[in-house]
PDB file of N, CA and C in Angstrom:
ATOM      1  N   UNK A   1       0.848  -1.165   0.000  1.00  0.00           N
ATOM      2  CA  UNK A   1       0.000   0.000   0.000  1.00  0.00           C
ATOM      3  C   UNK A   1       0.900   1.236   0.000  1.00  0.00           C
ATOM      4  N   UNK A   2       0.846   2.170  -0.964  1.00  0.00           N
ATOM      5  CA  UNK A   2       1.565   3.351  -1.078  1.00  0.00           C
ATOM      6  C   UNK A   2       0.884   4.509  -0.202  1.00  0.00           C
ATOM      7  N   UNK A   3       1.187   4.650   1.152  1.00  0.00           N
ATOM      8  CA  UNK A   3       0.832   6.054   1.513  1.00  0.00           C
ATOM      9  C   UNK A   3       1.720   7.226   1.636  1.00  0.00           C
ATOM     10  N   UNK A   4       0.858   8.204   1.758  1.00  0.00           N
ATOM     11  CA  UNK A   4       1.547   9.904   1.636  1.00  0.00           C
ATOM     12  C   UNK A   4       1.909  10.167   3.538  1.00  0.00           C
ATOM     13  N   UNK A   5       3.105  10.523   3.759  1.00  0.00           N
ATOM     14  CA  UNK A   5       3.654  10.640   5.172  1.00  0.00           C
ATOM     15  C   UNK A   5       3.301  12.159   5.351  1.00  0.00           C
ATOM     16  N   UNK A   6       2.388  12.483   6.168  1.00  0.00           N
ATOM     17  CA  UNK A   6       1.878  13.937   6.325  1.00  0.00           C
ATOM     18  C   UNK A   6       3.263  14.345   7.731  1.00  0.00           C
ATOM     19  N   UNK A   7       3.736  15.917   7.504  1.00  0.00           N
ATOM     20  CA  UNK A   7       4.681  15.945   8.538  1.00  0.00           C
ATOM     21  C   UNK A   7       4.810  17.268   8.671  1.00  0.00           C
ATOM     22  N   UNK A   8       5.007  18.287   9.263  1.00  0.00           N
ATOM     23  CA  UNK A   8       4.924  17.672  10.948  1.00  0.00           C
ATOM     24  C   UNK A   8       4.155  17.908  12.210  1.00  0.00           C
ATOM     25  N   UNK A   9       3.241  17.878  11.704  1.00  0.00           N
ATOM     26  CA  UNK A   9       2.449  18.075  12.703  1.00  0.00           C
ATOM     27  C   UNK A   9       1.495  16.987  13.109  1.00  0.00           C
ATOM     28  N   UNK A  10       0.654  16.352  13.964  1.00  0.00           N
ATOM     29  CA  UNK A  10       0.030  15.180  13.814  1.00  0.00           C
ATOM     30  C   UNK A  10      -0.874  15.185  13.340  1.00  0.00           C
ATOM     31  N   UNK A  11      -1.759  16.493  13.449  1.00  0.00           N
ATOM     32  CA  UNK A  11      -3.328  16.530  13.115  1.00  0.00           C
ATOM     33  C   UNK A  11      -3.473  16.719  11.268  1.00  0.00           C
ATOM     34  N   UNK A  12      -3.789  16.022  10.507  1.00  0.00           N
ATOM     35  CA  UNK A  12      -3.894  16.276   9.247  1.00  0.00           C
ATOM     36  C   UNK A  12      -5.251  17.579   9.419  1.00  0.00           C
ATOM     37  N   UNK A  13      -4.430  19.055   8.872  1.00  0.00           N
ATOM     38  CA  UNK A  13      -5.347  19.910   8.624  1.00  0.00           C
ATOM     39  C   UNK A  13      -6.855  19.085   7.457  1.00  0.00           C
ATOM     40  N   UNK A  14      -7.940  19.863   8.000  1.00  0.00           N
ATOM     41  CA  UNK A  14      -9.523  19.576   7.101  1.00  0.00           C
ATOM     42  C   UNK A  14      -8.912  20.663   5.289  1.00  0.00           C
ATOM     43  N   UNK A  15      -7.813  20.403   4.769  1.00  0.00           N
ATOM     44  CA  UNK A  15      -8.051  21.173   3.523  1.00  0.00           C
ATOM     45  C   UNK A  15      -8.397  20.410   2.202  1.00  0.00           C
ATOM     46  N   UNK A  16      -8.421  21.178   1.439  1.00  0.00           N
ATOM     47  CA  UNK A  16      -8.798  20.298  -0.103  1.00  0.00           C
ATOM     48  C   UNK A  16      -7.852  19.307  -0.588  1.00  0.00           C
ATOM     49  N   UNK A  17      -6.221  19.691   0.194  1.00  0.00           N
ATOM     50  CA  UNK A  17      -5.013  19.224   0.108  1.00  0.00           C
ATOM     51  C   UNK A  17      -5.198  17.501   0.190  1.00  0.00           C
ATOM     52  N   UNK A  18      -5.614  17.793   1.619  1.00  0.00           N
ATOM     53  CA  UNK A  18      -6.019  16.172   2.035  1.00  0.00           C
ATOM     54  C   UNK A  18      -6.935  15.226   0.947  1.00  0.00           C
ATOM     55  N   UNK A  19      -7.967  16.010   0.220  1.00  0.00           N
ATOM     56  CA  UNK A  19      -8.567  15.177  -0.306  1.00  0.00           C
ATOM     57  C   UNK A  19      -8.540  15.378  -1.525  1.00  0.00           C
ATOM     58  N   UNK A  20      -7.775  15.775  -2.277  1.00  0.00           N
ATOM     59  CA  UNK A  20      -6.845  16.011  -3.893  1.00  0.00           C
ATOM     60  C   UNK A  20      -5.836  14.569  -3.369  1.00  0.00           C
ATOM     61  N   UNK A  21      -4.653  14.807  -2.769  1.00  0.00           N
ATOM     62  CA  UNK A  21      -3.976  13.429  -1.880  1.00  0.00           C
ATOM     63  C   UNK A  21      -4.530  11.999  -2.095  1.00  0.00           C
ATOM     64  N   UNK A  22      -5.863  12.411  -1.663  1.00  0.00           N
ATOM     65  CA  UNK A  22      -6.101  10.466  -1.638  1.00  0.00           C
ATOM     66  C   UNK A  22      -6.751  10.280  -2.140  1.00  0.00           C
ATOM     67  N   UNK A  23      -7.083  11.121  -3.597  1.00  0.00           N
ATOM     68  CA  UNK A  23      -7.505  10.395  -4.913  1.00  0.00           C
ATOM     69  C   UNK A  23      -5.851   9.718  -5.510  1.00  0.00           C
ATOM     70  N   UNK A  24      -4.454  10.054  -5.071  1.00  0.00           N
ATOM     71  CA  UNK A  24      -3.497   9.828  -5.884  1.00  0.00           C
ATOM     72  C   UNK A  24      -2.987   8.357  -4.694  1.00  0.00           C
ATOM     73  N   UNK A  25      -3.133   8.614  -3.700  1.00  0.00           N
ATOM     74  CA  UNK A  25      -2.287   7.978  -2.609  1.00  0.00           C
ATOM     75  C   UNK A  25      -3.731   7.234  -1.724  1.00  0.00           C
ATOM     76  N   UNK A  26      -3.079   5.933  -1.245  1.00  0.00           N
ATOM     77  CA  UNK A  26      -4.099   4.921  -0.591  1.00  0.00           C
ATOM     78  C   UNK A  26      -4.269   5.045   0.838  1.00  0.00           C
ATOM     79  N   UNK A  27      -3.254   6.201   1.221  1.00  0.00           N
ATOM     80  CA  UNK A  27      -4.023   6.964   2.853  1.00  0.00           C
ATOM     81  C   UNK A  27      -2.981   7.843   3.155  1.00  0.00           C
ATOM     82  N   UNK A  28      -3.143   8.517   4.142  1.00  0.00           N
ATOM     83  CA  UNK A  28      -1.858   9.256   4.758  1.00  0.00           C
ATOM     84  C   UNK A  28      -1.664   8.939   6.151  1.00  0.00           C
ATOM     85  N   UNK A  29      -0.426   8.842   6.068  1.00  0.00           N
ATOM     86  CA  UNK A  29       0.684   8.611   7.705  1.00  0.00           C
ATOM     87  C   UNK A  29       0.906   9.459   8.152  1.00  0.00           C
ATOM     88  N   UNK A  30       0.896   9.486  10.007  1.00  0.00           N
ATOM     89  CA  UNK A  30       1.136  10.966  10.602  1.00  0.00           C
ATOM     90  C   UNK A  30       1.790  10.884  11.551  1.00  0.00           C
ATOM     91  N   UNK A  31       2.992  10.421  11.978  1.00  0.00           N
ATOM     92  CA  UNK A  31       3.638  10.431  13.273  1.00  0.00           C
ATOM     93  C   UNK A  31       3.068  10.604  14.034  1.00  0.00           C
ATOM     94  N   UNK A  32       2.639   9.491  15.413  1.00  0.00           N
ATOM     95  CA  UNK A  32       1.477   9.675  16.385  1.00  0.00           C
ATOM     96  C   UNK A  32       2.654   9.244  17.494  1.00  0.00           C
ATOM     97  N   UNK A  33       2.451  10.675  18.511  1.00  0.00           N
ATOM     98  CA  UNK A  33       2.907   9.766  20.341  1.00  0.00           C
ATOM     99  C   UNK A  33       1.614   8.627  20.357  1.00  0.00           C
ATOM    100  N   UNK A  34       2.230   7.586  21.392  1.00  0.00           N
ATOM    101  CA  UNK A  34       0.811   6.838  22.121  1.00  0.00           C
ATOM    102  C   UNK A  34       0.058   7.309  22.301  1.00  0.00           C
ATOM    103  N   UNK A  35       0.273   8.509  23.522  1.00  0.00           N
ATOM    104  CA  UNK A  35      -0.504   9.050  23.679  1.00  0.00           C
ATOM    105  C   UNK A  35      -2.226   8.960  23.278  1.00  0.00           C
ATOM    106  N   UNK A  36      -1.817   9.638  21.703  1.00  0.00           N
ATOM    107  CA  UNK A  36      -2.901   9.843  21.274  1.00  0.00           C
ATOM    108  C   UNK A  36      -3.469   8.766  21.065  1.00  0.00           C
ATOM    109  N   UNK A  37      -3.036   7.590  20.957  1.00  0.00           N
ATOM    110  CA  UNK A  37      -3.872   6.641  20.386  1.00  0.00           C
ATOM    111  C   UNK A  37      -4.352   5.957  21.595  1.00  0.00           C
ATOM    112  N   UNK A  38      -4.024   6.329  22.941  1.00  0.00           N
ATOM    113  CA  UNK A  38      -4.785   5.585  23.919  1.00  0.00           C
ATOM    114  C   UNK A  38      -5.951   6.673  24.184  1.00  0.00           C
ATOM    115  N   UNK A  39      -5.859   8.398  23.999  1.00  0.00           N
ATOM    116  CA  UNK A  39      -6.655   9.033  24.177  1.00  0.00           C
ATOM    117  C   UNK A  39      -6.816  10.095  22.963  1.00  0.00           C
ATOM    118  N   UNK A  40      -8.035   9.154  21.472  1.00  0.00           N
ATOM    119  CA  UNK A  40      -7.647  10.309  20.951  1.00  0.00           C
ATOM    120  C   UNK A  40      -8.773  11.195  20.273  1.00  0.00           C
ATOM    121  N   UNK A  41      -9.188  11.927  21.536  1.00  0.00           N
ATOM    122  CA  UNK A  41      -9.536  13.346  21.915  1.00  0.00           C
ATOM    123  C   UNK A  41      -8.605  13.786  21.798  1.00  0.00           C
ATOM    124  N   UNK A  42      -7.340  13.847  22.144  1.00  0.00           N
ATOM    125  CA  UNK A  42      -6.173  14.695  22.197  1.00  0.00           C
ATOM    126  C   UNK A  42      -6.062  15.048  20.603  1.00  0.00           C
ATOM    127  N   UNK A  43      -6.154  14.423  19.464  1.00  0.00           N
ATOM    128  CA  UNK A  43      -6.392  14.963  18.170  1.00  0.00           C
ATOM    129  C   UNK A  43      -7.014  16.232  17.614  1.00  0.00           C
ATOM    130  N   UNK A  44      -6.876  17.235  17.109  1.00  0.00           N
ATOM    131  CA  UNK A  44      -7.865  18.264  16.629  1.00  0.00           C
ATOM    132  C   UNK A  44      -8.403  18.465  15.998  1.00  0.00           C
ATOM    133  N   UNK A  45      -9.544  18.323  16.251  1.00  0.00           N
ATOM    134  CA  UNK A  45     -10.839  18.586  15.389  1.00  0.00           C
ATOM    135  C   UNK A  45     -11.586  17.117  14.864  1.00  0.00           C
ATOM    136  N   UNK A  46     -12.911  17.355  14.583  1.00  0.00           N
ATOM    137  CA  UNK A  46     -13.257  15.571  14.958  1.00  0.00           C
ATOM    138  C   UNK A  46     -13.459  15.468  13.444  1.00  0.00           C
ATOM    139  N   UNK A  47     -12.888  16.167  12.286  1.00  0.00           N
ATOM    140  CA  UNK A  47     -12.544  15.751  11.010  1.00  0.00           C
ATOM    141  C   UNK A  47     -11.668  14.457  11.281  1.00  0.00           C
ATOM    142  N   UNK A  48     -10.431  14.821  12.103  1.00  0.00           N
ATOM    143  CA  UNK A  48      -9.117  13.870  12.271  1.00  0.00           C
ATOM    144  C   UNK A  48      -9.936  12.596  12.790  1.00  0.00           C
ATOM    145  N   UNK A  49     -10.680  12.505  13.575  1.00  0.00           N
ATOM    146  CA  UNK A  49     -11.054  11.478  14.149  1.00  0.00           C
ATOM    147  C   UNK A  49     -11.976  10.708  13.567  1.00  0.00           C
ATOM    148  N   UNK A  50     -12.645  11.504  12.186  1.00  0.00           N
ATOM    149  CA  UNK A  50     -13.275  10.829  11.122  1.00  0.00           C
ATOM    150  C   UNK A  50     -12.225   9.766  10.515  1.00  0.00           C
ATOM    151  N   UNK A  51     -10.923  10.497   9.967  1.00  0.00           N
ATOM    152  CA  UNK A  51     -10.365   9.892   8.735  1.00  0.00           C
ATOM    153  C   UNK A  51      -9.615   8.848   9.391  1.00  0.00           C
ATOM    154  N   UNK A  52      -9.580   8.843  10.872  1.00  0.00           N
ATOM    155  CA  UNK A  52      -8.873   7.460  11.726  1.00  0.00           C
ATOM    156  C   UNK A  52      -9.971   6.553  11.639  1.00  0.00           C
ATOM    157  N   UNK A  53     -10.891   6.514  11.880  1.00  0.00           N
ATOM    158  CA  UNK A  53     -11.877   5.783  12.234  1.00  0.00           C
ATOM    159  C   UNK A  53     -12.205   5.112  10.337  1.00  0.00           C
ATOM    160  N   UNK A  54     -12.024   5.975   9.254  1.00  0.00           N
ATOM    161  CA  UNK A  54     -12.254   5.537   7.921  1.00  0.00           C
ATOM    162  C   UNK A  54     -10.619   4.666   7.554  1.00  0.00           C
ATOM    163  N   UNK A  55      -9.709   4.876   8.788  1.00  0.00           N
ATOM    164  CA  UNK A  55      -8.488   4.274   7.605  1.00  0.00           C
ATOM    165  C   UNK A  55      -7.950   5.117   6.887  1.00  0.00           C
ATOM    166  N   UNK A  56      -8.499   6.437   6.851  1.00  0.00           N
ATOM    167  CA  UNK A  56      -7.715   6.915   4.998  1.00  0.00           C
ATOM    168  C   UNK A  56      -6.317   8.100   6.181  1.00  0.00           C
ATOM    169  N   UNK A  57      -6.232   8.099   7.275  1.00  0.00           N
ATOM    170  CA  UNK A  57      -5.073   8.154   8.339  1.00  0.00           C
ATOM    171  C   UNK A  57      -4.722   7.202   9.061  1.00  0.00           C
ATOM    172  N   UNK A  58      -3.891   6.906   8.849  1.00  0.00           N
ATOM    173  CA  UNK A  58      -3.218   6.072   9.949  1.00  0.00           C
ATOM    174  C   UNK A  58      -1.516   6.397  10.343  1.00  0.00           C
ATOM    175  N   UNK A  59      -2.157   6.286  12.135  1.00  0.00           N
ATOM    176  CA  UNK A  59      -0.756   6.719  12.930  1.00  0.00           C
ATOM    177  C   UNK A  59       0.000   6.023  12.716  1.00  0.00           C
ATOM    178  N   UNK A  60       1.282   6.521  12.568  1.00  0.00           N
ATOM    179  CA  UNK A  60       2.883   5.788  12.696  1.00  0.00           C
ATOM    180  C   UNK A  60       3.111   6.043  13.931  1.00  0.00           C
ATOM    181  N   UNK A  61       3.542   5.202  14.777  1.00  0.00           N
ATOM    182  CA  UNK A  61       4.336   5.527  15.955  1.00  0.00           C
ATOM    183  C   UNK A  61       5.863   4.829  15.761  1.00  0.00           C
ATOM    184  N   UNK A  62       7.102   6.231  15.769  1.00  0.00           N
ATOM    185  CA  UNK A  62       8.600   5.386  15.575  1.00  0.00           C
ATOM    186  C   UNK A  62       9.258   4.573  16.536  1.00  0.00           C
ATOM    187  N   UNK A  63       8.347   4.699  17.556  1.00  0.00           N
ATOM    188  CA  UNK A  63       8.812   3.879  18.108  1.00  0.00           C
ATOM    189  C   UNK A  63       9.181   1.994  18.125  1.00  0.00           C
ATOM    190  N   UNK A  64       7.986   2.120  17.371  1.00  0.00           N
ATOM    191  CA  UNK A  64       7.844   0.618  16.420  1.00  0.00           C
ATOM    192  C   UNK A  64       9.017   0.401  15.830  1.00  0.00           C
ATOM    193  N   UNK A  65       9.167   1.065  15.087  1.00  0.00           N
ATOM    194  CA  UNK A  65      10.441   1.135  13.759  1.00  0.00           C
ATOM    195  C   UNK A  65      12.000   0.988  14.718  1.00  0.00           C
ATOM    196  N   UNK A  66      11.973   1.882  15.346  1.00  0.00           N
ATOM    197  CA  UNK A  66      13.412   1.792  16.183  1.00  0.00           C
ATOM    198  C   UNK A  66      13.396   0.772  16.666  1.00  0.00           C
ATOM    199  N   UNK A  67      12.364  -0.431  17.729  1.00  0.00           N
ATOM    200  CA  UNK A  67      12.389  -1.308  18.282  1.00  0.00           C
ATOM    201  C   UNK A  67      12.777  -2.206  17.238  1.00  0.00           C
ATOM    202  N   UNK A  68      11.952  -2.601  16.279  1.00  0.00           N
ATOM    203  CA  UNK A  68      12.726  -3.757  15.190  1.00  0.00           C
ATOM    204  C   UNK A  68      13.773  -3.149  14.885  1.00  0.00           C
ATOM    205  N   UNK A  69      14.509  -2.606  14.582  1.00  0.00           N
ATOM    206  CA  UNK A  69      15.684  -2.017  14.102  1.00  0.00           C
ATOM    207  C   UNK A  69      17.126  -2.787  15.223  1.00  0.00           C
ATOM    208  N   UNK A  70      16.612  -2.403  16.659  1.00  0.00           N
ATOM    209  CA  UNK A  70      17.856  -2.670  17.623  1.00  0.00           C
ATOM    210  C   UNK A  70      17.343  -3.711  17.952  1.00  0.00           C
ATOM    211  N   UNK A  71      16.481  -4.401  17.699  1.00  0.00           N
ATOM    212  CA  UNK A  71      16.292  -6.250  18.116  1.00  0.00           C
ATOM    213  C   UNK A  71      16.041  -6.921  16.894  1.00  0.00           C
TER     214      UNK A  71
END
């Protein structure tokens, strides 16, 4: 699956940007603390919490990535 890495901020702004994007690209990635994903109200604006709940965002957390990396 080819997605678009949105950066840097976590909250994918509500613009036309976003949805020009994923007519070309099969979702966008957003660097997420845990945080948010154990509480995420902490997200802004409940657009963001639409396009999590549809899939067409999904959080990266690097922490993943570094862990396979050094084990």
């Amino acid at each position: 699956m080819d997605n678009l890495l949105y950066f840097p901020n976590i909250t994918v702004p509500k613009t036309d940007w976003i949805y020009k994007s994923l007519l070309y690209w099969d979702g966008v990635e957003t660097i997420t603390p845990e945080s948010y994903l154990r509480e995420p109200n902490l997200f802004e604006g409940r657009h963001m919490l639409d396009f999590l709940e549809a899939e067409l965002v999904v959080p990266v957390m690097p922490m993943n990535y570094i862990y396979k990396f050094v084990h």
